[in-house]
PDB file of N, CA and C in Angstrom:
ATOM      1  N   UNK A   1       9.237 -23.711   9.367  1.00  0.00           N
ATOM      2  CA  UNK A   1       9.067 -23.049   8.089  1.00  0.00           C
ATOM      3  C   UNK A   1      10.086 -23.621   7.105  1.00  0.00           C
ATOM      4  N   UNK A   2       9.619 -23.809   5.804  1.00  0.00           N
ATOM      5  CA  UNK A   2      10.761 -24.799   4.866  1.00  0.00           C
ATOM      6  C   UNK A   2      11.433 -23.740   4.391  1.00  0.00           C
ATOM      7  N   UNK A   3      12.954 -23.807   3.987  1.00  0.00           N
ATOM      8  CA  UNK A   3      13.878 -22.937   3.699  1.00  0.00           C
ATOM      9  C   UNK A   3      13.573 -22.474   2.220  1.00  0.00           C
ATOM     10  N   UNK A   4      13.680 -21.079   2.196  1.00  0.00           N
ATOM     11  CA  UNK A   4      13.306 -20.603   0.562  1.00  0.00           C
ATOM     12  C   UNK A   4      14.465 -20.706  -0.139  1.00  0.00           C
ATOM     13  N   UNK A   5      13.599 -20.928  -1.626  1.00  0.00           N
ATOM     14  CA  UNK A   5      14.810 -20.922  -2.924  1.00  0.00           C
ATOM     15  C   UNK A   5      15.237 -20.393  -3.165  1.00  0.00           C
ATOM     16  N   UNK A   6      16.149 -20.290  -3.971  1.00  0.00           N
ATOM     17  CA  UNK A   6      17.335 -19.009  -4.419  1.00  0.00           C
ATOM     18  C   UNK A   6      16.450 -18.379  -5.163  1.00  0.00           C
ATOM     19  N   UNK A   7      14.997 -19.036  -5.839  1.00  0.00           N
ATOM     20  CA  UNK A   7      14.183 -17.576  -6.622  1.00  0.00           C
ATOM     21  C   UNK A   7      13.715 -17.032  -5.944  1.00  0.00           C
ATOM     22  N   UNK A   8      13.362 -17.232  -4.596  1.00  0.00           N
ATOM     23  CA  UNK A   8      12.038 -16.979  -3.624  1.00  0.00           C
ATOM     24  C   UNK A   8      13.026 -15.739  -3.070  1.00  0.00           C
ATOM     25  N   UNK A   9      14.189 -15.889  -3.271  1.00  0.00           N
ATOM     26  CA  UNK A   9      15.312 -14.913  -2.242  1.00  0.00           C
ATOM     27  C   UNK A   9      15.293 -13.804  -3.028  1.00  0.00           C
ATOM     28  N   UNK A  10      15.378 -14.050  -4.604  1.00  0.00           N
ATOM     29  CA  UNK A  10      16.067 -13.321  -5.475  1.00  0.00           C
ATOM     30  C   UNK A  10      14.389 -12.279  -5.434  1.00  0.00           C
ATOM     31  N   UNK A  11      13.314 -12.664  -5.528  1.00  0.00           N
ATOM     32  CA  UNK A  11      12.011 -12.417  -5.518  1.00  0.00           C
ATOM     33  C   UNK A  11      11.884 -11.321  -4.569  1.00  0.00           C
ATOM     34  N   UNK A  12      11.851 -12.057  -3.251  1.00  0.00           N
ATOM     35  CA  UNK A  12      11.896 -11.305  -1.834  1.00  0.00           C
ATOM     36  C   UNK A  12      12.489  -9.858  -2.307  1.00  0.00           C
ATOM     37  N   UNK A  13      14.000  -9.408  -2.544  1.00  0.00           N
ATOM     38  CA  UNK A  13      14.650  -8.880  -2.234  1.00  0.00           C
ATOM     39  C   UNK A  13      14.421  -8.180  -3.624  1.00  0.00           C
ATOM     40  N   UNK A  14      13.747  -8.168  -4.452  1.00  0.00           N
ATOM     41  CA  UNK A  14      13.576  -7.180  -5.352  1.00  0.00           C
ATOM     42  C   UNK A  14      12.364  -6.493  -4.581  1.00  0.00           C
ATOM     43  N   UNK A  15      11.704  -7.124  -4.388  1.00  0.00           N
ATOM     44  CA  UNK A  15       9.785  -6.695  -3.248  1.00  0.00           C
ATOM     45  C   UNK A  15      10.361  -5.788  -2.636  1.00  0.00           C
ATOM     46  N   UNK A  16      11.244  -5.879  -1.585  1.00  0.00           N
ATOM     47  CA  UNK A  16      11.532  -4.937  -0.560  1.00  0.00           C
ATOM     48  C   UNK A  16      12.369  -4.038  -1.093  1.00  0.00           C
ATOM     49  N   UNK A  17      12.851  -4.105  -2.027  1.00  0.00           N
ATOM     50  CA  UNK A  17      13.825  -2.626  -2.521  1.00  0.00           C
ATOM     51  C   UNK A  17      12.426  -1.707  -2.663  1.00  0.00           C
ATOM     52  N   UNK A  18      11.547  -1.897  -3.003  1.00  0.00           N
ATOM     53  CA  UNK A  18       9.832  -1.458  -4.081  1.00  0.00           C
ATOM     54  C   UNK A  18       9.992   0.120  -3.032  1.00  0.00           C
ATOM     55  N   UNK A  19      10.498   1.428  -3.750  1.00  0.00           N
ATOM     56  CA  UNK A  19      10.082   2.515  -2.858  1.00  0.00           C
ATOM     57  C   UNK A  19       8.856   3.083  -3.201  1.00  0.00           C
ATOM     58  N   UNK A  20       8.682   4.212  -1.749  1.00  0.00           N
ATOM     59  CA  UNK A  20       7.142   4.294  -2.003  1.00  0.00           C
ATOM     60  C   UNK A  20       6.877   5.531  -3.583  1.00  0.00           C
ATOM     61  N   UNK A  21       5.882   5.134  -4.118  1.00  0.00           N
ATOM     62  CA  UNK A  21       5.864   5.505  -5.418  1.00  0.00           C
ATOM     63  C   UNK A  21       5.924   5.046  -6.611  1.00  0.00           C
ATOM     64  N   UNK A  22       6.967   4.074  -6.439  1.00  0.00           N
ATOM     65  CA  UNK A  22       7.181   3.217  -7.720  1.00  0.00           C
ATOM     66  C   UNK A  22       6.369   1.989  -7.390  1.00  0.00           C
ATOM     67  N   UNK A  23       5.820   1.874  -8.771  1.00  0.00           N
ATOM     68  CA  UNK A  23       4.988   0.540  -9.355  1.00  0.00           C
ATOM     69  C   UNK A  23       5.418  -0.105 -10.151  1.00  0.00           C
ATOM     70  N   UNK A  24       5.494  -1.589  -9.882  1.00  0.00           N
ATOM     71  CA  UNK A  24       6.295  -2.635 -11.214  1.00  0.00           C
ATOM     72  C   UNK A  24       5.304  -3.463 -11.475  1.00  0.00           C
ATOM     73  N   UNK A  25       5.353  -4.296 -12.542  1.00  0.00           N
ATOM     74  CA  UNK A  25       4.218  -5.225 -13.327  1.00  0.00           C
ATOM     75  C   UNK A  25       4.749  -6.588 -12.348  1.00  0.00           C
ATOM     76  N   UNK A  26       4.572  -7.797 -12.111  1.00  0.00           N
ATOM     77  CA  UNK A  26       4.760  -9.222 -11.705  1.00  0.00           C
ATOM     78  C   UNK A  26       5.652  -9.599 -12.387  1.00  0.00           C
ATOM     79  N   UNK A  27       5.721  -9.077 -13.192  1.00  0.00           N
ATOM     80  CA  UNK A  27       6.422  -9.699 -15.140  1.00  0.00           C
ATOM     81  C   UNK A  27       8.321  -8.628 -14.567  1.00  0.00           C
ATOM     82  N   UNK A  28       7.935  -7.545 -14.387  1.00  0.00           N
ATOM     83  CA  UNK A  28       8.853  -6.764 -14.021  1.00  0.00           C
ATOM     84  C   UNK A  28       9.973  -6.875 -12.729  1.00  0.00           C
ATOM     85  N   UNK A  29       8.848  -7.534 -11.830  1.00  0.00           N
ATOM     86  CA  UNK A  29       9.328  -8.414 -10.549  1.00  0.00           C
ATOM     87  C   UNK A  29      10.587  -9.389 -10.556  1.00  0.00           C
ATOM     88  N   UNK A  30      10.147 -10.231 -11.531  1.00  0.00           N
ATOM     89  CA  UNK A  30      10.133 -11.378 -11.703  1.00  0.00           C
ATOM     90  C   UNK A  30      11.797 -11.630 -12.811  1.00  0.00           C
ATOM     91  N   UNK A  31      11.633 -10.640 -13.569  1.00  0.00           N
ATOM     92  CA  UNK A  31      12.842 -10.328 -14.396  1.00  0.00           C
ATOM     93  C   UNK A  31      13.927  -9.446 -14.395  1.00  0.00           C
ATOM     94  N   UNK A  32      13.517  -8.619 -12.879  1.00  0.00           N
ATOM     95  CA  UNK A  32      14.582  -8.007 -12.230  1.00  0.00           C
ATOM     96  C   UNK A  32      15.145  -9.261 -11.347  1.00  0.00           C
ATOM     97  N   UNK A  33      14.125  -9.833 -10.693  1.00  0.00           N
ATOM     98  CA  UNK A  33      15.113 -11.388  -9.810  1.00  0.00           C
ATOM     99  C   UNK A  33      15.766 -11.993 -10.936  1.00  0.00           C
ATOM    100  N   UNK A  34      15.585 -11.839 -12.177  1.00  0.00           N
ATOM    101  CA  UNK A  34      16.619 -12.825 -12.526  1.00  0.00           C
ATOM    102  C   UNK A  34      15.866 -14.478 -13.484  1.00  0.00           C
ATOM    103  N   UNK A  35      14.448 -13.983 -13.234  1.00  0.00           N
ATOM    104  CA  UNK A  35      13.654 -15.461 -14.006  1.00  0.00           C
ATOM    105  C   UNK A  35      12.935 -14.628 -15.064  1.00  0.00           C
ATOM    106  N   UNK A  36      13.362 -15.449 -16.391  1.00  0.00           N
ATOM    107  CA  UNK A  36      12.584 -15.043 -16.935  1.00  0.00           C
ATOM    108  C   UNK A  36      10.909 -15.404 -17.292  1.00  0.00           C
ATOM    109  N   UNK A  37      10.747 -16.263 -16.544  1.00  0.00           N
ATOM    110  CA  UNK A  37       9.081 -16.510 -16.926  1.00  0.00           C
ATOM    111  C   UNK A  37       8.386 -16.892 -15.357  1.00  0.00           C
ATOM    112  N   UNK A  38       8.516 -15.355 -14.528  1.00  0.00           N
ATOM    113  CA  UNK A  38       8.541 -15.931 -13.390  1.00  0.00           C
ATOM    114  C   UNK A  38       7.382 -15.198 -12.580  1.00  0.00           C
ATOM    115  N   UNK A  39       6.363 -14.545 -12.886  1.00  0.00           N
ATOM    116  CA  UNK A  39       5.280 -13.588 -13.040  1.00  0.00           C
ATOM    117  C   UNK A  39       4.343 -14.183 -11.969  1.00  0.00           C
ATOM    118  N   UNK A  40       3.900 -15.564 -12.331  1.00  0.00           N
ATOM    119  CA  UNK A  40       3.126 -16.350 -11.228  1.00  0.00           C
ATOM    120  C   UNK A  40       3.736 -16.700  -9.943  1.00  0.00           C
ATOM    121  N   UNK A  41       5.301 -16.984  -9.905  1.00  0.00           N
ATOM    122  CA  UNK A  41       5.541 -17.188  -8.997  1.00  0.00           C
ATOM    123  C   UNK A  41       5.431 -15.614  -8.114  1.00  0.00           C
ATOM    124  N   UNK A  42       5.756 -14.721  -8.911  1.00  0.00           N
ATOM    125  CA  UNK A  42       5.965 -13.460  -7.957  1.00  0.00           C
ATOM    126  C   UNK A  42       4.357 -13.339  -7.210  1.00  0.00           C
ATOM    127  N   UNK A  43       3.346 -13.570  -7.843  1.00  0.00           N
ATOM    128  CA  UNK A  43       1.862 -13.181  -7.479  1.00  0.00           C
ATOM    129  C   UNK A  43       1.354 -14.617  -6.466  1.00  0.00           C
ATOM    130  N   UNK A  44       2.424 -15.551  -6.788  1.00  0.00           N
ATOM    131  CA  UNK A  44       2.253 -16.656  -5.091  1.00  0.00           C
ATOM    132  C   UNK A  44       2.853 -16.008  -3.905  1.00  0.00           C
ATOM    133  N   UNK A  45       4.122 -15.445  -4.140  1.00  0.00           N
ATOM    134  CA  UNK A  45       5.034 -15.024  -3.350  1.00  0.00           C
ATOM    135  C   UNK A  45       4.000 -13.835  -2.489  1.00  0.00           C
ATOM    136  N   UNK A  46       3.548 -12.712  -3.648  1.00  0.00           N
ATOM    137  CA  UNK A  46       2.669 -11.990  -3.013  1.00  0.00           C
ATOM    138  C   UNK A  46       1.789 -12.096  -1.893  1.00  0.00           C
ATOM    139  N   UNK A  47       1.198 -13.503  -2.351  1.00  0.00           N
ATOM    140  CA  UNK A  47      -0.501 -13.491  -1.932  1.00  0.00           C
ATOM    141  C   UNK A  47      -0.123 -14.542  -0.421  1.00  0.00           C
ATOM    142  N   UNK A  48       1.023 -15.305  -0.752  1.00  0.00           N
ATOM    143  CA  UNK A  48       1.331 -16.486   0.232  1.00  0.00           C
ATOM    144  C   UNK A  48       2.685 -15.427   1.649  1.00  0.00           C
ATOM    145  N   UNK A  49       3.469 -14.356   1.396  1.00  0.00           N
ATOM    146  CA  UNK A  49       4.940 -13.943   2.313  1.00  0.00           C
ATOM    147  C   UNK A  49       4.013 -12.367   2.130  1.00  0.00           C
ATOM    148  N   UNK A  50       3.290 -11.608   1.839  1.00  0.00           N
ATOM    149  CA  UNK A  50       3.222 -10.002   1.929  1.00  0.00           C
ATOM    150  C   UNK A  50       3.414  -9.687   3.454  1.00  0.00           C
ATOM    151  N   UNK A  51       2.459 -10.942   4.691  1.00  0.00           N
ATOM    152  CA  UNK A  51       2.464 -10.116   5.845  1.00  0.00           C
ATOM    153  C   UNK A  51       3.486 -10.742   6.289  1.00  0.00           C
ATOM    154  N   UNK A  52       3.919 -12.127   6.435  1.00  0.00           N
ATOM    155  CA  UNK A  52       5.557 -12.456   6.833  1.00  0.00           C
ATOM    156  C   UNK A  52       6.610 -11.287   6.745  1.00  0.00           C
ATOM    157  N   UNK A  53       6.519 -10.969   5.771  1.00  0.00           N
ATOM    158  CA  UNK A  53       7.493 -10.315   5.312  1.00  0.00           C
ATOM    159  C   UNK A  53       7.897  -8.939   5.233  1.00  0.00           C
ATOM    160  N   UNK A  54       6.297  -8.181   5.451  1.00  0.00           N
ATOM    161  CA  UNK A  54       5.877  -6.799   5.044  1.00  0.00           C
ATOM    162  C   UNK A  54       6.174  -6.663   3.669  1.00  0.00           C
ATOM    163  N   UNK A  55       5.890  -6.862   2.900  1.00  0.00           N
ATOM    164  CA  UNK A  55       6.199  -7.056   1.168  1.00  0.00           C
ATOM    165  C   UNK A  55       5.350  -5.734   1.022  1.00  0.00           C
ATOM    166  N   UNK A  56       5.564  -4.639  -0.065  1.00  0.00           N
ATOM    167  CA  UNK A  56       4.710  -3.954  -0.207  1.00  0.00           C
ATOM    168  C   UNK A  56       3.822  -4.269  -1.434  1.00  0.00           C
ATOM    169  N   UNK A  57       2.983  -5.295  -1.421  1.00  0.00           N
ATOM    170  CA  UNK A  57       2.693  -5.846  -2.437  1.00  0.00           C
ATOM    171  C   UNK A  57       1.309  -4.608  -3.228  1.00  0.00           C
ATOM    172  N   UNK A  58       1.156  -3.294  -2.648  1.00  0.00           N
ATOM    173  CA  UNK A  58       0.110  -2.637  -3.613  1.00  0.00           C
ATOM    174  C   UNK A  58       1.096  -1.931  -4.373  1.00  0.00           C
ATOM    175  N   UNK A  59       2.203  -2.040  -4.437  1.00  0.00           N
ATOM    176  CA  UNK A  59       2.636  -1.636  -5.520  1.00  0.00           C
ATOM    177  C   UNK A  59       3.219  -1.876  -6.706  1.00  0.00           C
ATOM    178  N   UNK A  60       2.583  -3.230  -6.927  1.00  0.00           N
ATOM    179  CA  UNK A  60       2.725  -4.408  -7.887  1.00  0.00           C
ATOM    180  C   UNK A  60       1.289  -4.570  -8.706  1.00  0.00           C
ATOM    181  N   UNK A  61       1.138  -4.446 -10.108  1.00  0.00           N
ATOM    182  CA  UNK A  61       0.081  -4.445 -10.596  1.00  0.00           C
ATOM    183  C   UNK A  61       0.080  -5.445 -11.741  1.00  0.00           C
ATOM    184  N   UNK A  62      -0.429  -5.741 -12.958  1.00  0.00           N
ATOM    185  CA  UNK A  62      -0.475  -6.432 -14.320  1.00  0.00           C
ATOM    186  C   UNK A  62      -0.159  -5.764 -14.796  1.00  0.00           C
ATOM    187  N   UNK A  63       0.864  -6.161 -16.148  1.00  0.00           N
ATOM    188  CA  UNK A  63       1.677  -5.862 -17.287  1.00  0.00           C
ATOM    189  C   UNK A  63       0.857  -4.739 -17.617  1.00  0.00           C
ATOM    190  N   UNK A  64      -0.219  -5.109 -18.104  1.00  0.00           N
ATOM    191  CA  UNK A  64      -0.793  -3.676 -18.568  1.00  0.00           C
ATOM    192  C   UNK A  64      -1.322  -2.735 -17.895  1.00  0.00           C
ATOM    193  N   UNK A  65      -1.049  -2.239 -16.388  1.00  0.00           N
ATOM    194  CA  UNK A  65      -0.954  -1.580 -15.583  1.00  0.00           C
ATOM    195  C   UNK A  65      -2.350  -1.606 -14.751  1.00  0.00           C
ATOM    196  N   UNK A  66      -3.076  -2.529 -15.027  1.00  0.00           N
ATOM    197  CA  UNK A  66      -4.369  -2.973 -14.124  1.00  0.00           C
ATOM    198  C   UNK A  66      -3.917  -3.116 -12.406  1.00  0.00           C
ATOM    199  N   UNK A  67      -4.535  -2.766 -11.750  1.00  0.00           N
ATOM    200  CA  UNK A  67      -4.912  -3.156 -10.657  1.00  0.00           C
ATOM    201  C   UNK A  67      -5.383  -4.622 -10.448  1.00  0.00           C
ATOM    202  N   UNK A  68      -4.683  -5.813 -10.208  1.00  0.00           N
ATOM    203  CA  UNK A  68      -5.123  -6.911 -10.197  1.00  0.00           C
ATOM    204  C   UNK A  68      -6.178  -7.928  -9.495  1.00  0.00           C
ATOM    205  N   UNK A  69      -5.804  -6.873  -7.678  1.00  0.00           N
ATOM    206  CA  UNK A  69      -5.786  -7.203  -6.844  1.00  0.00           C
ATOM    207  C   UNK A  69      -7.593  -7.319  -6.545  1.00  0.00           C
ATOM    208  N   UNK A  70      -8.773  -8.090  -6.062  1.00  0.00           N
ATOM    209  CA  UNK A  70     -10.109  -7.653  -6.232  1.00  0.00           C
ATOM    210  C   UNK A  70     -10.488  -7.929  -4.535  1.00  0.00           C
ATOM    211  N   UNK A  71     -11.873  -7.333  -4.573  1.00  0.00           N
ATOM    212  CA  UNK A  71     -12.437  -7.146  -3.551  1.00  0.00           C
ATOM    213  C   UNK A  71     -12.345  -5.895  -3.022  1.00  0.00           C
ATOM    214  N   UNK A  72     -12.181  -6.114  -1.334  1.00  0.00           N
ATOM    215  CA  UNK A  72     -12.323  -4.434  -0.599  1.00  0.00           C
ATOM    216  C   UNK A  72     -10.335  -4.695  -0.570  1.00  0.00           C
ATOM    217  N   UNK A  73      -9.700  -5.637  -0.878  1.00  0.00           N
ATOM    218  CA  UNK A  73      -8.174  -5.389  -0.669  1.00  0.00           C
ATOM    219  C   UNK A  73      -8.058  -5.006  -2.561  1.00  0.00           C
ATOM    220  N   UNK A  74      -8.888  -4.427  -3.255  1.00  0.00           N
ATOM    221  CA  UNK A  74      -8.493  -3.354  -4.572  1.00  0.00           C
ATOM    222  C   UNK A  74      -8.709  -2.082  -3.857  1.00  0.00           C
ATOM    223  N   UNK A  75      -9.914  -1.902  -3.485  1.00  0.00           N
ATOM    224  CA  UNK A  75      -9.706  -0.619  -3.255  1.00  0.00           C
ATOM    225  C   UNK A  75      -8.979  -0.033  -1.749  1.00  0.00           C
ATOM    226  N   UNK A  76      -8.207  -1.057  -1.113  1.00  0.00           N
ATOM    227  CA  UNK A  76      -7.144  -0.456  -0.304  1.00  0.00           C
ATOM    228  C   UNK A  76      -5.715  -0.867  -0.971  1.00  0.00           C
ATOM    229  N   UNK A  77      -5.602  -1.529  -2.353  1.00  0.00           N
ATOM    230  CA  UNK A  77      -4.406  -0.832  -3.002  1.00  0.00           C
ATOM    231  C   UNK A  77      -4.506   0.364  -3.973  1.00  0.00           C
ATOM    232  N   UNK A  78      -5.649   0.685  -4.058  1.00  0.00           N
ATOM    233  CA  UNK A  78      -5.405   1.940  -4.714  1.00  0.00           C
ATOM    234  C   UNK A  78      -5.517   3.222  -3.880  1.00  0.00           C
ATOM    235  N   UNK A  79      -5.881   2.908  -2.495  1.00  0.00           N
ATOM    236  CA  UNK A  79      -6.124   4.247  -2.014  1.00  0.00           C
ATOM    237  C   UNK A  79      -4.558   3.940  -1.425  1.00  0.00           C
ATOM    238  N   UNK A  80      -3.784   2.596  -1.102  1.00  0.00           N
ATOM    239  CA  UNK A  80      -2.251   3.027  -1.088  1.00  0.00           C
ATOM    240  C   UNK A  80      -1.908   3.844  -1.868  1.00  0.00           C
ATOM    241  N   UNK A  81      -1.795   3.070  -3.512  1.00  0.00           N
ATOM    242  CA  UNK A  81      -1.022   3.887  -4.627  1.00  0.00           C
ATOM    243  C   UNK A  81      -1.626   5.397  -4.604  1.00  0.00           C
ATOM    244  N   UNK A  82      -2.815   5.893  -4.887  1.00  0.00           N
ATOM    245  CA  UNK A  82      -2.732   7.080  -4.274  1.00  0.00           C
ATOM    246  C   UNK A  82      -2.236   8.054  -3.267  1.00  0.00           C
ATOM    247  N   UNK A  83      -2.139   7.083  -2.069  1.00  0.00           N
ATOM    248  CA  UNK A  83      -1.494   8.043  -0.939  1.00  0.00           C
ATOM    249  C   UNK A  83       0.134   8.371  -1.277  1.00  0.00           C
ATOM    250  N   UNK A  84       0.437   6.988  -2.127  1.00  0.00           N
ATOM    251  CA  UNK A  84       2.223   7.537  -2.703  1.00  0.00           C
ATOM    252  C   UNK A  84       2.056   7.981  -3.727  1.00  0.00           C
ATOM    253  N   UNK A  85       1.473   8.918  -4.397  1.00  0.00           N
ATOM    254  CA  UNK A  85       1.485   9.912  -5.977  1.00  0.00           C
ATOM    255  C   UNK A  85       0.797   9.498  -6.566  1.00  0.00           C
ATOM    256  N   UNK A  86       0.780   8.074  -6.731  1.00  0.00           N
ATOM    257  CA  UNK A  86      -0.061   7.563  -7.913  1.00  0.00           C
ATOM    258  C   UNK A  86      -1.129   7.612  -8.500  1.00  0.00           C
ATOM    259  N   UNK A  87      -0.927   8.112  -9.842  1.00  0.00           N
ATOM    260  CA  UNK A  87      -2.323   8.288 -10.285  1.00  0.00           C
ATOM    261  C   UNK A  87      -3.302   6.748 -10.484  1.00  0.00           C
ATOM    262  N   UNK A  88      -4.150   6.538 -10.389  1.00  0.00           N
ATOM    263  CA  UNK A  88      -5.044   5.413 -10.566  1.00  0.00           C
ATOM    264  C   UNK A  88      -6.620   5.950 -11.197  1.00  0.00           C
ATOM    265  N   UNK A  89      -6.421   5.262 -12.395  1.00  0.00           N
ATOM    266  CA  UNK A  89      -8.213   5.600 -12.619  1.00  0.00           C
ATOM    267  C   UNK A  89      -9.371   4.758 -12.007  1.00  0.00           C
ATOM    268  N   UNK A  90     -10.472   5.086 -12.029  1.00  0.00           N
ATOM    269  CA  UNK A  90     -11.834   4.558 -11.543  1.00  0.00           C
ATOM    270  C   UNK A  90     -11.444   2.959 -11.653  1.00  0.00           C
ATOM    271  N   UNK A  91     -10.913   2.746 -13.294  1.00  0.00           N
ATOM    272  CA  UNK A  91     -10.758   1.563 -13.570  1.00  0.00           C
ATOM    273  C   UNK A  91     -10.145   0.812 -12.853  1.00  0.00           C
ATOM    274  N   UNK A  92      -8.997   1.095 -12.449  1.00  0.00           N
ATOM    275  CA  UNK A  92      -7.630   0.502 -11.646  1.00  0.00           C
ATOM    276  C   UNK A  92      -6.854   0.767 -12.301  1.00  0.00           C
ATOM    277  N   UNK A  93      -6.575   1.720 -13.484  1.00  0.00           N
ATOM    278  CA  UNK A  93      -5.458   1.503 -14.268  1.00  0.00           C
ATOM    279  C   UNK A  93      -4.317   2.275 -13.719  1.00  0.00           C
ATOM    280  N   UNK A  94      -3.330   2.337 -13.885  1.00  0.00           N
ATOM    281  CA  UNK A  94      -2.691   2.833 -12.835  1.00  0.00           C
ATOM    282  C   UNK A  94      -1.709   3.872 -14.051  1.00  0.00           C
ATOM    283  N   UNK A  95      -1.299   5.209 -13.427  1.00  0.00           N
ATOM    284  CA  UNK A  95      -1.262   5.872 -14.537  1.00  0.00           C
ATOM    285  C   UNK A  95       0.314   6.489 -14.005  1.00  0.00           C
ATOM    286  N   UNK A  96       1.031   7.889 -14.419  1.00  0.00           N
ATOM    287  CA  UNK A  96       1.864   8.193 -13.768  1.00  0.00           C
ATOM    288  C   UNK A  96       2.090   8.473 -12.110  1.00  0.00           C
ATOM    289  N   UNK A  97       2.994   8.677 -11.712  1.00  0.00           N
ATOM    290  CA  UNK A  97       3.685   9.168 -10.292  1.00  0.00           C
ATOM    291  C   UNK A  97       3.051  11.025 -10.546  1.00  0.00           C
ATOM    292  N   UNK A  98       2.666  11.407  -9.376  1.00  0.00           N
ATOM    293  CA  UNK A  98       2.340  12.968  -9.141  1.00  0.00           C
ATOM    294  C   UNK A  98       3.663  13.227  -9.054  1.00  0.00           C
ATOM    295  N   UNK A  99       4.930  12.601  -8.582  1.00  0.00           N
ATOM    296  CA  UNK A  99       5.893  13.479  -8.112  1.00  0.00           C
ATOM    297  C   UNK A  99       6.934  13.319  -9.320  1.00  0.00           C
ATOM    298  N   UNK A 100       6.428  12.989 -10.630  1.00  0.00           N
ATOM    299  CA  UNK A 100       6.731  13.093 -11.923  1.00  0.00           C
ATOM    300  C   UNK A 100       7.399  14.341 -12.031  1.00  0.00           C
TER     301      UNK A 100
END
């Protein structure tokens, strides 16, 4: 396995702080590690380290609070974000925490 970058670290280790409940944008990810234009890399990181890693990647959505994720793995991140508070509409939009 090739050794990860200091963004891939800085990336990682914001993912796994992610408690259950809270939802961040890619954009939000990405600028808590420390990059500022680093959104795509977080949604490689996602799609390429979630099961390596256990990443909790349904609780990562688009800036404007979409559900990004498609297929039958959308509607098993929203019946995650639901099972942790989250409100989610039909749409995917993802709305407040119940434990607000």
């Amino acid at each position: 396995m090739a050794e990860l970058t200091e963004n891939t670290k800085q990336i990682l280790k914001v993912l796994t702080s992610l408690q259950p409940g809270e939802v961040v944008s890619y954009r939000d990810v990405a600028k808590l590690a420390g990059l500022a234009n680093g959104a795509r890399q977080v949604a490689r990181i996602l799609h390429t380290m979630s099961s390596s890693y256990d990443l909790p990647w349904w609780r990562v959505v688009r800036s404007d609070g979409q559900v990004a994720v498609q297929g039958s793995d959308r509607d098993l991140q929203i019946a995650r974000l639901r099972a942790e508070g989250i409100q989610v509409g039909e749409n995917g939009k993802v709305g407040k925490s119940t434990k607000d």
